[in-house]
Protein backbone atom coordinates (compact mmCIF):
# COMPACT_ATOMS: atom_id res chain seq x y z
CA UNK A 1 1.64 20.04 -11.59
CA UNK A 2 1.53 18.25 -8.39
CA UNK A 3 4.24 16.09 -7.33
CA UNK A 4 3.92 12.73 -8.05
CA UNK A 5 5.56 9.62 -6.15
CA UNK A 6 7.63 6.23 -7.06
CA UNK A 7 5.97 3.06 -5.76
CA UNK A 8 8.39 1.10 -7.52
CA UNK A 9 9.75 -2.08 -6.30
CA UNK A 10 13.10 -2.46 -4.97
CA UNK A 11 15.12 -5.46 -3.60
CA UNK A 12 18.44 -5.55 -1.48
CA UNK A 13 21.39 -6.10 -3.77
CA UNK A 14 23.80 -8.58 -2.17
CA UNK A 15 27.64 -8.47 -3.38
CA UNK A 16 30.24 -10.93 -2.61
CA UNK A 17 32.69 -9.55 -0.09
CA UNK A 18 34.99 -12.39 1.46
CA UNK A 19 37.23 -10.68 3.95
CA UNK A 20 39.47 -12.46 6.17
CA UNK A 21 39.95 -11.42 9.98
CA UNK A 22 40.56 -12.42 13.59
CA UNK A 23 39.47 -16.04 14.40
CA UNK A 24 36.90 -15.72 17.51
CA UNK A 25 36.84 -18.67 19.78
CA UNK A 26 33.83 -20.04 21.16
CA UNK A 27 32.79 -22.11 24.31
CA UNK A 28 34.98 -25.06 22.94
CA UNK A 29 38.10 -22.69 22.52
CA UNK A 30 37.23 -23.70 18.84
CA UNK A 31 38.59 -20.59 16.26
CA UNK A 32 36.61 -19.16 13.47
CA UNK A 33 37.93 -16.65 10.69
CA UNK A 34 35.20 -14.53 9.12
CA UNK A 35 34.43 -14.63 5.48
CA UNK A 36 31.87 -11.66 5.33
CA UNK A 37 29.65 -11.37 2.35
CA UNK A 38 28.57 -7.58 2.24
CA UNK A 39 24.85 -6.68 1.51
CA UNK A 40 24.35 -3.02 0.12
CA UNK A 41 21.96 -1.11 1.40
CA UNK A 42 18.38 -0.33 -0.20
CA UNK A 43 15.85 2.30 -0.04
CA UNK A 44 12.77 1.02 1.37
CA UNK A 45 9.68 1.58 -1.31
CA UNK A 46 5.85 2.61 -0.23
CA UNK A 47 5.11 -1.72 -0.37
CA UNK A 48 8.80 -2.82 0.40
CA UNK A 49 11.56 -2.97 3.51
CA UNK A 50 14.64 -1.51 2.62
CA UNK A 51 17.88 -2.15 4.83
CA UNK A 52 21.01 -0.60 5.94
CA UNK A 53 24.11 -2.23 4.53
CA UNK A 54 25.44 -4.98 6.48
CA UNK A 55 27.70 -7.93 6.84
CA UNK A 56 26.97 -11.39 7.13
CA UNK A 57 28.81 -14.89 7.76
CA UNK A 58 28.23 -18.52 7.28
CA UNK A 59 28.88 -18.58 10.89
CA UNK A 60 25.14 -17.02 11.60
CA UNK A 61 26.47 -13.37 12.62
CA UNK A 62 25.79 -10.53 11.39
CA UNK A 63 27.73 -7.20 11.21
CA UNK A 64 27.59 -3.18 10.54
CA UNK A 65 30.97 -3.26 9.51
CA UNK A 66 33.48 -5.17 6.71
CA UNK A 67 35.98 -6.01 9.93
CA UNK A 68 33.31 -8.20 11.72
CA UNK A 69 34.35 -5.99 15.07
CA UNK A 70 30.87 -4.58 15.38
CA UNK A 71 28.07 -7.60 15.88
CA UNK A 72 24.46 -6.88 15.26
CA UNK A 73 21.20 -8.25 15.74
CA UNK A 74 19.37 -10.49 13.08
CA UNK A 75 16.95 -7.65 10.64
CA UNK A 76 18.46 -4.86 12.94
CA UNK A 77 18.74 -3.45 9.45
CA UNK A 78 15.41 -3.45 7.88
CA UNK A 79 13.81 0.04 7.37
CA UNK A 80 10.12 -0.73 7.72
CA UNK A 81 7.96 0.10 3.68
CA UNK A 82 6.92 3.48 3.60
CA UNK A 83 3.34 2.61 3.27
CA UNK A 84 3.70 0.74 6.87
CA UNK A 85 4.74 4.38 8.35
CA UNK A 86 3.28 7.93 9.32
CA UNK A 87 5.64 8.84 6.23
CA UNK A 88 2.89 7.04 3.99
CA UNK A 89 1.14 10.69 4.08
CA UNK A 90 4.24 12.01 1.99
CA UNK A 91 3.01 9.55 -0.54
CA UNK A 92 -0.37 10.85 -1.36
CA UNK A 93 0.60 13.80 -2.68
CA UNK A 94 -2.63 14.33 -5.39
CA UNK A 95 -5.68 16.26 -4.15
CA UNK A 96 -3.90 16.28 -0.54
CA UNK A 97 -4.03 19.89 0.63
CA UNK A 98 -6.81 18.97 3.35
CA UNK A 99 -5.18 16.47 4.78
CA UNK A 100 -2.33 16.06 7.14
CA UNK A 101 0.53 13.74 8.64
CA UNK A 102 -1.60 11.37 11.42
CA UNK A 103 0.57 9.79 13.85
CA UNK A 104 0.21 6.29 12.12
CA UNK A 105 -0.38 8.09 8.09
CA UNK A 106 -2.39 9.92 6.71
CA UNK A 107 -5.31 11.82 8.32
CA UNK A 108 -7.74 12.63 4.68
CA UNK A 109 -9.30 15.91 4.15
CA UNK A 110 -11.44 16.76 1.77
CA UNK A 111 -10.05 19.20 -0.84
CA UNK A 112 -12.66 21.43 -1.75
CA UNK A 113 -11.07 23.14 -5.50
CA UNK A 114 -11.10 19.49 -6.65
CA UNK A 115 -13.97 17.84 -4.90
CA UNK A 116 -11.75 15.03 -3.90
CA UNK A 117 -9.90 13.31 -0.62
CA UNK A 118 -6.47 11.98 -1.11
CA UNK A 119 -4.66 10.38 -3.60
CA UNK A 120 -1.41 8.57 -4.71
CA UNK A 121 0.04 7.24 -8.03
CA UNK A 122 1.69 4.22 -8.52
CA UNK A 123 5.09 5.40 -10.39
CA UNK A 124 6.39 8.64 -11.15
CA UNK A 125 7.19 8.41 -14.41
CA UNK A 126 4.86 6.45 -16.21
CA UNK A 127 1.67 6.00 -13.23
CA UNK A 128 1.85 2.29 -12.78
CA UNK A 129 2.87 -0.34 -10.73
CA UNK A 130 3.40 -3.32 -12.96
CA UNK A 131 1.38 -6.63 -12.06
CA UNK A 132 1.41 -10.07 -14.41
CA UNK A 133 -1.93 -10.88 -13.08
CA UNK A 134 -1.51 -13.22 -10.38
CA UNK A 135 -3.11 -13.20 -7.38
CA UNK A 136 -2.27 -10.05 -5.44
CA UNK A 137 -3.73 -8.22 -2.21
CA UNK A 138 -3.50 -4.65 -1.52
CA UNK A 139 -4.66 -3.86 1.95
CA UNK A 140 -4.80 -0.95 4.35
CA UNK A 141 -6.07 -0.13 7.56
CA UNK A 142 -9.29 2.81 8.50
CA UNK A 143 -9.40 4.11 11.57
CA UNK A 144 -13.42 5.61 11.35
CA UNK A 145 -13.04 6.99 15.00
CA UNK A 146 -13.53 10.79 13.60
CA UNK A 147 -17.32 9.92 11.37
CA UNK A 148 -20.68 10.91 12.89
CA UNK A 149 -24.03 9.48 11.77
CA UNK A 150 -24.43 10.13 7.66
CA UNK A 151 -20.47 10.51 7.22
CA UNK A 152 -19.03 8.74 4.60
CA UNK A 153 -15.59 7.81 2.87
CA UNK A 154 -14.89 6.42 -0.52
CA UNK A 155 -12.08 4.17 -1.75
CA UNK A 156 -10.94 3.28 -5.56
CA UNK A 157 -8.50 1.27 -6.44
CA UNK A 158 -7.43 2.14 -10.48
CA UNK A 159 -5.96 0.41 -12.97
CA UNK A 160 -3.47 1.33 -15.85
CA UNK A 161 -3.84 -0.30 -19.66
CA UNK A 162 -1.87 0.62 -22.71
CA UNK A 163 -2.30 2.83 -25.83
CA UNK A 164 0.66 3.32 -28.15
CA UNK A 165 3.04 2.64 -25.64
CA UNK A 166 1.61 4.90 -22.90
CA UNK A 167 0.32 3.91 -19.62
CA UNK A 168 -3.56 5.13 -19.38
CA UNK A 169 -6.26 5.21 -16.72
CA UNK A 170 -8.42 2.47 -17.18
CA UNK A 171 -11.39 4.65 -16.09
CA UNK A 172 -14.46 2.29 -17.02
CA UNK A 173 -12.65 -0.90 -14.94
CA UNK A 174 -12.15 0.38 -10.70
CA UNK A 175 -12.60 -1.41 -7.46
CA UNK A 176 -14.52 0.94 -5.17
CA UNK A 177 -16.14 0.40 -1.62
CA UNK A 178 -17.57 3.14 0.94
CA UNK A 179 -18.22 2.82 4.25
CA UNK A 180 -20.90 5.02 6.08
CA UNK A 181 -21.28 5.74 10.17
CA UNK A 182 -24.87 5.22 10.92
CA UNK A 183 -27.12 5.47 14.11
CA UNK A 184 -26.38 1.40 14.93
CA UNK A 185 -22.46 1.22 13.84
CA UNK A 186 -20.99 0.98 10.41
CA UNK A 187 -21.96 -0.15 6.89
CA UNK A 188 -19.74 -1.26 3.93
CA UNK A 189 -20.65 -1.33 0.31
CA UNK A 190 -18.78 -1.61 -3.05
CA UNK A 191 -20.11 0.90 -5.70
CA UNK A 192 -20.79 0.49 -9.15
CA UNK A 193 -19.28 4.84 -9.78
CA UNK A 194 -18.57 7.83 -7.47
CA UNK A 195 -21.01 10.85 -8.36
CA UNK A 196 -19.63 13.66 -6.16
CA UNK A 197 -22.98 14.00 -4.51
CA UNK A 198 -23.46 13.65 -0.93
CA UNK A 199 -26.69 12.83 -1.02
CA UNK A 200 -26.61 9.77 -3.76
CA UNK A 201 -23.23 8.63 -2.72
CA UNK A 202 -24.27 7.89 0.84
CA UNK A 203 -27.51 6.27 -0.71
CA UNK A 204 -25.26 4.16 -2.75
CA UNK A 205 -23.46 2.34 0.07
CA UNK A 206 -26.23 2.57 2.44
CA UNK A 207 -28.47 0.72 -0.06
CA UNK A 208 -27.83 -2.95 0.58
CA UNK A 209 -24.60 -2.58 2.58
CA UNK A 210 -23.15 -4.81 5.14
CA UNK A 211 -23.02 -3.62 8.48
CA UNK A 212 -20.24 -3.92 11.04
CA UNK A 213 -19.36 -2.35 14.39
CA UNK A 214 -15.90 -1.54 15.12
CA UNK A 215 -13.95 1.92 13.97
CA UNK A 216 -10.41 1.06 13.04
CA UNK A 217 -10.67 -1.62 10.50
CA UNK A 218 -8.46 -3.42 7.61
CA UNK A 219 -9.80 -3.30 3.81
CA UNK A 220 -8.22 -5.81 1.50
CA UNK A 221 -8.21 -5.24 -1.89
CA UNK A 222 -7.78 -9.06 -3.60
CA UNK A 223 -7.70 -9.49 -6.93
CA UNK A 224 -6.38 -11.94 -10.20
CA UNK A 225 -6.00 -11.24 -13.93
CA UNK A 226 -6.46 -13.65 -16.46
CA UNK A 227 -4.67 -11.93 -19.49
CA UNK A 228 -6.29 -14.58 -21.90
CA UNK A 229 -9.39 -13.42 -21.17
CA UNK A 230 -9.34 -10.13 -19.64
CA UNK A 231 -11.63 -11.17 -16.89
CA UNK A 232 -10.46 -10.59 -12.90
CA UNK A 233 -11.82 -11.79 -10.11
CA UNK A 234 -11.58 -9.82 -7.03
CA UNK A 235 -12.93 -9.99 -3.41
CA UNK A 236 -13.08 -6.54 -1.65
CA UNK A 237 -12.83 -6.94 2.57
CA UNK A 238 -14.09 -4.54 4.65
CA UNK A 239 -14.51 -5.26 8.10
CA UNK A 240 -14.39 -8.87 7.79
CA UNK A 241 -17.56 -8.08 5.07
CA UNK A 242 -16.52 -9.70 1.54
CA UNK A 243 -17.81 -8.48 -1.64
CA UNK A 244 -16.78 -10.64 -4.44
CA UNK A 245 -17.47 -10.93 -8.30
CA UNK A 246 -15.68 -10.63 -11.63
CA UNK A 247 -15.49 -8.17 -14.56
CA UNK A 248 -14.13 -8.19 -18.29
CA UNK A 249 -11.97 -5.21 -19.14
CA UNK A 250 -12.11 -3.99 -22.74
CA UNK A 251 -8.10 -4.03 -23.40
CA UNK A 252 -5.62 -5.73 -21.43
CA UNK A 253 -4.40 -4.48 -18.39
CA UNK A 254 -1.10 -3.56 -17.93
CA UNK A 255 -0.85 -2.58 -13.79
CA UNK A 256 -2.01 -0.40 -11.14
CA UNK A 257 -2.37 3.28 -11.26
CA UNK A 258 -3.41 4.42 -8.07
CA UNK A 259 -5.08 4.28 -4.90
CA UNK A 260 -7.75 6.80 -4.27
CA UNK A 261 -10.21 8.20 -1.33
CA UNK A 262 -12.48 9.31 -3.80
CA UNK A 263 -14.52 11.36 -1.66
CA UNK A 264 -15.43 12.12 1.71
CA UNK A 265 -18.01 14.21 3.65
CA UNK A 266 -15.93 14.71 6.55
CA UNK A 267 -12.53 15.18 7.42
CA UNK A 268 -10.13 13.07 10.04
CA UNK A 269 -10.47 8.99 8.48
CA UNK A 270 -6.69 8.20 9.19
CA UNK A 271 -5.51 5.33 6.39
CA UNK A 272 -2.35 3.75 7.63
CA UNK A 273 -0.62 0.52 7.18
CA UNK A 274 -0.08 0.05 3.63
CA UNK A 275 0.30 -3.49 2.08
CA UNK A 276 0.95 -5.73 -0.70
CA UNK A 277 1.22 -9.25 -0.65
């Protein structure tokens, strides 16, 4: 089975430390005596900064160390979201043996034994990312440099609801779009399925599509859940192209399962940037 990878959420854990040491003096030959409150460090997550334990005062300083001795810059300790990294490629770790490590993330491939580009689930242990509903964005960047005339690439967005507990795909409910190089530029369409054919797949976005020109683009994924209802509203951004509507799942949702590049017809897209806000 392949290895799967936590998206979970994490937040820097702050502990009370008060330490008393050396007053400093400033301009004024005024002292101070640091109180230092510590703040443990956190792994950063595929959507979240993590940061280096440090030390900081109600004086405005910060520190690396519990004496104060050692002063340091204001978020000298963040450690940038995976997602925002080349080290996103270590996150899409489903249907990934064509692809490789780009020098902003990850470079997709198609992989031929399952018909499929890239993919990444949202929690290793049960598949989802949890979500109450509200209004959320998950966004990424394309750079389309590598596509020729008739080359495509294919993104889904899945979602997770629950049966008996368990956390299942959601398979009849996705947000896809494709975009397609042709002779003039670029189009952009969202797609009502993926059929694994070259031929009717590029039709599909092709057909209708919105046409842009540049080759390293962001797509937003924007979406709410009304849980009363079951209905969400979305608005997929491609380009600066919007495709908006709404649609009424059959059971309540309970999260997001993963982000897919359903499939491609040629390899080198590079999908960097990760984001959710």
């Amino acid at each position: 089975m392949k290895k799967l990878v936590t998206f979970a959420l994490s937040a820097a854990c702050v502990c009370g430390l008060a330490l008393g040491i050396a007053a400093c003096g400033d301009d004024n030959d005024n002292s101070h005596t640091h109180k230092l409150m510590k703040v443990d460090a956190a792994s950063a997550t595929f959507f979240e900064n993590g940061n280096s334990e440090y030390y900081t005062c109600d004086c405005g300083k910060y520190f690396s160390d519990s004496e104060g001795k050692n002063e340091i810059r204001k978020d000298s300790w963040v450690i940038a979201a995976v997602g925002t990294t080349a080290d996103a490629f270590d996150a899409f770790t489903v249907y990934n043996s064509a692809s490789t490590k780009g020098s902003k993330g990850i470079v997709c491939g198609l992989d031929t034994g399952a018909n499929a580009g890239p993919a990444t689930y949202f929690g290793e242990e049960d598949k989802n990312l949890e979500w109450d509903g509200g209004k959320t964005t998950i966004g990424f960047m394309l750079d389309l440099s590598a596509l020729e005339e008739n080359d495509f690439t294919i993104w889904v967005l899945a979602f997770n609801k629950q049966e008996e507990g368990e956390y299942v795909h959601s398979g009849t409910h996705e947000l896809r779009i494709g975009v397609a190089k042709t002779e003039t530029g670029f189009v952009a369409n969202m797609l009502a399925g993926v059929g694994f054919d070259e031929t009717a797949d590029l039709a599909q976005i092709v057909d209708g599509g919105k046409a842009f020109t540049e080759d390293d683009i962001a797509v937003t994924f924007e979406m709410s859940y009304d849980k009363s209802d079951s209905n969400m509203t979305y608005t997929l951004t491609v380009a600066g192209q919007e495709f908006s509507g709404s649609t009424v799942f059959e059971a309540q949702l309970a999260g997001f399962r993963s982000l897919w590049n359903a499939y491609l017809n040629k390899d080198g897209v590079e999908a960097y940037n990760f984001t959710r806000v």
